[in-house]
Protein backbone atom coordinates (compact mmCIF):
# COMPACT_ATOMS: atom_id res chain seq x y z
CA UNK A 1 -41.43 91.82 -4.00
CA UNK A 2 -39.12 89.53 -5.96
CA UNK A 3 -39.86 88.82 -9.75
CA UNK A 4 -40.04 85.31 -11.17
CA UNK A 5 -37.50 86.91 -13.83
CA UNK A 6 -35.84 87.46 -11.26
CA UNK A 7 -35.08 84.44 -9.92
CA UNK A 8 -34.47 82.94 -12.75
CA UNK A 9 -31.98 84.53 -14.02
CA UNK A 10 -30.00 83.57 -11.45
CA UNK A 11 -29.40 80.04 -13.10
CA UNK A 12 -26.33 79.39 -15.06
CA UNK A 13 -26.59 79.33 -18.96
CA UNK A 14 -25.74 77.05 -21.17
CA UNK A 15 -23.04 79.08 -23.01
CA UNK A 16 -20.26 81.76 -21.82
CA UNK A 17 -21.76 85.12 -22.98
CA UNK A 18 -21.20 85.16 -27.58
CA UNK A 19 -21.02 89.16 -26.77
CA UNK A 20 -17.63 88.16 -25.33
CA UNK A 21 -16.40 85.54 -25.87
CA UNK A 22 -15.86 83.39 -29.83
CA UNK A 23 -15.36 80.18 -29.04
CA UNK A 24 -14.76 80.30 -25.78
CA UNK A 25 -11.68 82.76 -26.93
CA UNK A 26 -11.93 86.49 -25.24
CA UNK A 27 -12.79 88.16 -28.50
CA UNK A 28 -9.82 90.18 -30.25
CA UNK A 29 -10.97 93.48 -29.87
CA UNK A 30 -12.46 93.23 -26.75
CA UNK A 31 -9.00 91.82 -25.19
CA UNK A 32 -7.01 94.46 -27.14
CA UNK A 33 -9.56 97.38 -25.55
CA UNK A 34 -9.24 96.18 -21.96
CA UNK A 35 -5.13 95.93 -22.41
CA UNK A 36 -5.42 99.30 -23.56
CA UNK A 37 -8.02 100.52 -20.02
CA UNK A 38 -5.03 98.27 -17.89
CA UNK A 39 -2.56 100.13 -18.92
CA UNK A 40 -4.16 103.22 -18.33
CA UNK A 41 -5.28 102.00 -15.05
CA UNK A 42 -1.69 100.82 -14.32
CA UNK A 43 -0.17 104.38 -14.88
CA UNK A 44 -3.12 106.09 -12.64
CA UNK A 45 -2.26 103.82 -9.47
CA UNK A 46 1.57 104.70 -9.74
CA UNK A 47 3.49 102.02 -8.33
CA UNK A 48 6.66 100.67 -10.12
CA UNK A 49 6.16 97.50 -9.44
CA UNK A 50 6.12 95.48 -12.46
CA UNK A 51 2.19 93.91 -14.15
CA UNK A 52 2.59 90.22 -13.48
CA UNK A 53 -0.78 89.44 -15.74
CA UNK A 54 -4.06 91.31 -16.60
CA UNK A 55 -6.75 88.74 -15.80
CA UNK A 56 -10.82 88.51 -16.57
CA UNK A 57 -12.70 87.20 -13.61
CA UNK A 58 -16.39 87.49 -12.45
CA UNK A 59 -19.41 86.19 -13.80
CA UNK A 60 -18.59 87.01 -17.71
CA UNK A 61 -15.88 84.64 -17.36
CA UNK A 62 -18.44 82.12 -15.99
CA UNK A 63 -21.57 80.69 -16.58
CA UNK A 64 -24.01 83.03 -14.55
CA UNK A 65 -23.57 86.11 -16.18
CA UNK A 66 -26.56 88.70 -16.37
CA UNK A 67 -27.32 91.76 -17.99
CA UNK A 68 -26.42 93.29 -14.47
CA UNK A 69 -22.66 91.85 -14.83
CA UNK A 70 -19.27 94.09 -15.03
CA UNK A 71 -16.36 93.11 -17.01
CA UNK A 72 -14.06 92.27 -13.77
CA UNK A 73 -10.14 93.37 -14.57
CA UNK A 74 -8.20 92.19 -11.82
CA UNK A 75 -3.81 94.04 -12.40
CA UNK A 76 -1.92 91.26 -11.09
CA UNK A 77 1.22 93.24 -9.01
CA UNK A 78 3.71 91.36 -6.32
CA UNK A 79 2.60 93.95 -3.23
CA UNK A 80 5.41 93.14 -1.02
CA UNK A 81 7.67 94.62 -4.10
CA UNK A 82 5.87 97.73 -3.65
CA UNK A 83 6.43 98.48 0.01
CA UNK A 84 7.23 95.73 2.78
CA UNK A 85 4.02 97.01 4.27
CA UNK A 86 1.59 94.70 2.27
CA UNK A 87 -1.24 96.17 4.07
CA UNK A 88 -0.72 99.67 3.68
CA UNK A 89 -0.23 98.88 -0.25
CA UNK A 90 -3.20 97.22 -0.60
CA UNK A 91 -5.22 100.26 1.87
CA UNK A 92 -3.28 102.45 -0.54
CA UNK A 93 -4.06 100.84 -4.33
CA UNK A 94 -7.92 99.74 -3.13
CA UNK A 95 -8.39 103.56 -2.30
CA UNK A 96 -6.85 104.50 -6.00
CA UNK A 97 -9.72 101.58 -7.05
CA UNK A 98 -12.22 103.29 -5.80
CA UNK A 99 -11.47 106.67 -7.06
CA UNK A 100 -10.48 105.45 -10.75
CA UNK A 101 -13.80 103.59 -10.80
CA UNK A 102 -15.97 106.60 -9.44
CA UNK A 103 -14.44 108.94 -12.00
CA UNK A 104 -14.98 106.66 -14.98
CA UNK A 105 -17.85 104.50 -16.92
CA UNK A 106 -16.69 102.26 -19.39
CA UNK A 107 -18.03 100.03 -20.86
CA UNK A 108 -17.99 97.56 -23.51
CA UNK A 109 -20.90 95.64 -25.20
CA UNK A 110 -23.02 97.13 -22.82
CA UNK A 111 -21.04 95.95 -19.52
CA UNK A 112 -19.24 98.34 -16.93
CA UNK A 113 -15.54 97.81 -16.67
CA UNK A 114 -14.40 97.35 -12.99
CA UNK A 115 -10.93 97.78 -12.42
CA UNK A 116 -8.86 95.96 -9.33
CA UNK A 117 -5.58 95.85 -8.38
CA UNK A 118 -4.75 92.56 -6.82
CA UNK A 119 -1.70 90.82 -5.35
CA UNK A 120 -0.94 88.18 -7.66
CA UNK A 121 0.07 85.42 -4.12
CA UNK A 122 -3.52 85.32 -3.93
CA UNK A 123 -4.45 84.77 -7.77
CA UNK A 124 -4.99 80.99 -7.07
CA UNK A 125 -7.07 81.66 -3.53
CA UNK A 126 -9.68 82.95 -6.27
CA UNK A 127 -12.83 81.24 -5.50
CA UNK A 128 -13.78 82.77 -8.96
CA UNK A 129 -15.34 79.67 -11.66
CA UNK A 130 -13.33 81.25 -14.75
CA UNK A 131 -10.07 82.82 -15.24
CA UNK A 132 -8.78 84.35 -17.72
CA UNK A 133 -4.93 85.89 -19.09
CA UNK A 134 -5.87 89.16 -21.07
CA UNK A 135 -2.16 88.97 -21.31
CA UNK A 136 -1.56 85.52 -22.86
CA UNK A 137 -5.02 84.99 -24.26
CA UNK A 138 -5.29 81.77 -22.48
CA UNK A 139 -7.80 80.08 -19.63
CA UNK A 140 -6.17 79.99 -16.08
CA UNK A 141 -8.93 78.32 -14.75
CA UNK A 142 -11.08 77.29 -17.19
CA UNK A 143 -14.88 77.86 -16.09
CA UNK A 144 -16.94 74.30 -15.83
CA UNK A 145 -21.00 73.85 -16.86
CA UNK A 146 -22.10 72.71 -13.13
CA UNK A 147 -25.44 71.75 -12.44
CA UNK A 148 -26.82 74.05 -10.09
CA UNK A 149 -29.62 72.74 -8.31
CA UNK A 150 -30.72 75.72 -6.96
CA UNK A 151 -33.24 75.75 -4.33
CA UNK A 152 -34.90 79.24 -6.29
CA UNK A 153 -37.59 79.70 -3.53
CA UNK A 154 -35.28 79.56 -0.72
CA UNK A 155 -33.44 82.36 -2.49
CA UNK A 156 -36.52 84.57 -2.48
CA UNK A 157 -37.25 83.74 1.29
CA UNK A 158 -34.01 84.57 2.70
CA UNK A 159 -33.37 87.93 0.56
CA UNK A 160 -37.54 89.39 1.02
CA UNK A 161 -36.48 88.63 4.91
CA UNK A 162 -33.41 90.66 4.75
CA UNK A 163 -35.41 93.22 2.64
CA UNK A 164 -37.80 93.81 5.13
CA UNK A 165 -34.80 93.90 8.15
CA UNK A 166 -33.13 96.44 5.95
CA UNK A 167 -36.18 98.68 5.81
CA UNK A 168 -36.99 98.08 9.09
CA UNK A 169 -33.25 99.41 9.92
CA UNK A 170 -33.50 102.39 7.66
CA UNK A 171 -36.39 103.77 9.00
CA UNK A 172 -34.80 103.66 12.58
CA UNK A 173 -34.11 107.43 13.79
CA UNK A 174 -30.99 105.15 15.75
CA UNK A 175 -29.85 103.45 12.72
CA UNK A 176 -26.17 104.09 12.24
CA UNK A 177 -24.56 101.00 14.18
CA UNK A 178 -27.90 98.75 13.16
CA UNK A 179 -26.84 99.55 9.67
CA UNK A 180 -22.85 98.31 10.60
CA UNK A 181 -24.39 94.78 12.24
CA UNK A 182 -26.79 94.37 9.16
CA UNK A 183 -23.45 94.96 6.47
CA UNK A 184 -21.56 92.56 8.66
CA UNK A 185 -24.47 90.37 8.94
CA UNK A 186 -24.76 90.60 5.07
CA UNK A 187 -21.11 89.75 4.62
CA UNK A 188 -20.59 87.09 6.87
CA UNK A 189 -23.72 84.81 5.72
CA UNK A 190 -22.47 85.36 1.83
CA UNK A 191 -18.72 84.73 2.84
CA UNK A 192 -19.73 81.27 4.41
CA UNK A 193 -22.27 80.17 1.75
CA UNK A 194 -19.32 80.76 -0.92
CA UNK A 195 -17.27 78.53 1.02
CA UNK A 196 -19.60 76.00 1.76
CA UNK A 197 -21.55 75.28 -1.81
CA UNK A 198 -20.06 77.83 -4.14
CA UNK A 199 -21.32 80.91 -6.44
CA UNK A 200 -24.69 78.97 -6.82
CA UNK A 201 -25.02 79.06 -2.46
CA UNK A 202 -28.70 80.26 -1.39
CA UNK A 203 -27.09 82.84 0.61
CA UNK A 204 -24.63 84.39 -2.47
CA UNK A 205 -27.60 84.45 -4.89
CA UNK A 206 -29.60 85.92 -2.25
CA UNK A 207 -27.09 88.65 -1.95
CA UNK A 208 -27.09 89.02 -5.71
CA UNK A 209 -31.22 89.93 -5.10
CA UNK A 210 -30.21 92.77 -2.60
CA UNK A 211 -27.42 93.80 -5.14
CA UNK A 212 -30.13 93.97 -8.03
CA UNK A 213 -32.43 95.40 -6.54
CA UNK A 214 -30.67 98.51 -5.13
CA UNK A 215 -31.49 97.72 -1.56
CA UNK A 216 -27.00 97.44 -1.06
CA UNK A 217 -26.29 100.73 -2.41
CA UNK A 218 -29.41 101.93 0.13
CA UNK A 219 -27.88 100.96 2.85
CA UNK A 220 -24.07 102.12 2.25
CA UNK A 221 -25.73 105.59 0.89
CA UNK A 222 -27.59 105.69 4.37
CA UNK A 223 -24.41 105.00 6.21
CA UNK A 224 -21.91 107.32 4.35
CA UNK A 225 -24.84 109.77 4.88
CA UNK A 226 -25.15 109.20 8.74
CA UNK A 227 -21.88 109.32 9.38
CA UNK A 228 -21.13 112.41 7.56
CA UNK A 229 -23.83 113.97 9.43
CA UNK A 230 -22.84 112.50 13.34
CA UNK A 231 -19.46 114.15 12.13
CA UNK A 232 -21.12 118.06 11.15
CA UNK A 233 -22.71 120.89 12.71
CA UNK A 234 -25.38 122.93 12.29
CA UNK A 235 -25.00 126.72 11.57
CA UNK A 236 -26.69 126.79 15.12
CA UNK A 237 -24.11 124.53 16.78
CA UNK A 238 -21.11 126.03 14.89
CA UNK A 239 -22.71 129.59 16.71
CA UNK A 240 -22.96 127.61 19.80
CA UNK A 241 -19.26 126.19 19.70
CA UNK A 242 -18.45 129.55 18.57
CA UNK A 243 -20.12 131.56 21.53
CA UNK A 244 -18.57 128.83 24.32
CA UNK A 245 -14.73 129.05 23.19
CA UNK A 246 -15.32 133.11 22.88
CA UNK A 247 -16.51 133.74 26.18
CA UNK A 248 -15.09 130.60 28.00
CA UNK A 249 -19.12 129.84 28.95
């Protein structure tokens, strides 16, 4: 089910990604296009509150990029100066995320551009490997060659078993809260391998596989699906609703 390939290119490389970066320097016209997508990003989520930094994050700021990796733009904002409700600003700017990001594909050298507005208190909880100021041109956190020893067949076990779980969920006519354990399951196992041994954990690369290979976007297209439909009615039921509040049956 899972390609050698695969696997394998999940290991770090040697080098930060020469479509990006020149010598180890975010190259000039790639920094002066993503200023130029910030600031238009900026003005779309419509807040007053002033840009502390633009930063670079994500695995093309790291070691383990693939051709699968976006260009991660993280808007660095203060979000208590934008309401004193910190976590209606953040419900508020992730929903303008999502909508800026379904409405536009940009990309550059190939990669997607993934905006992200993000409280800059929490810039150095990052457990990102690089960092980078679009702003100032410099390294925050400056990514470092590890070496992963990487347990590659473990990977494949643990994301062909939550394959076949996933499938086995999806083809349940009672799937809907199956689905919601399975995300949470999904979450919670790549949450603590992160924490315990890092972007190279079995359990984060074996969420990369599910990522990959489609088998995420399944199961949140399955769920949005679901619940749209537990939520509508049939031209028959509408009649049905329709007939009952008429004639009080």
């Amino acid at each position: 089910m899972i390609s050698q390939s695969q696997l394998l290119s999940l290991l770090p490389h040697e080098a930060l990604n020469p479509k990006i970066w020149k010598d180890e320097k975010l190259d000039p016209s790639i920094r002066r296009a993503l200023l130029k997508i910030a600031n238009e990003f900026y003005i779309f989520l419509n807040v007053t509150a002033p840009v502390d930094d633009v930063i670079f994050t994500g695995s093309l700021a790291n070691f383990n990029y693939t051709k699968f990796s976006d260009i991660d733009v993280h808007i660095l904002i203060d979000f208590s100066s934008v309401d004193e409700n910190q976590e209606l600003v953040k419900k508020y700017l992730m929903s303008k995320k999502s909508i800026w990001n379904d409405r536009h594909d940009i990309r550059i050298k190939g990669f997607e551009v993934e905006m992200y507005p993000q409280d800059e208190k929490i810039t150095g909880e990052l457990r990102a490997g690089g960092v980078y100021s679009i702003v100032t041109d410099v390294w925050i956190k400056k990514p470092e060659q590890v070496d992963a020893n990487v347990d590659i067949e473990c990977v494949r076990s643990k994301a062909e078993c939550l394959m076949y779980e996933i499938d086995s969920v999806l083809s349940d006519t009672n799937r809907l809260q199956k689905i919601e354990r399975i995300k949470d399951k999904i979450r919670d196992m790549r949450l603590s391998g992160l924490e315990r041994s890092g972007e190279f954990s079995v359990e984060n690369l074996s969420f990369k596989l599910l990522r990959r290979s489609g088998y995420l976007e399944k199961l949140y297209d399955t769920a949005a699906k679901d619940y749209d439909d537990s939520l509508s009615l049939s031209q028959e039921g509408l009649l049905r609703e329709y007939i009952k509040e008429k004639f009080s049956i």
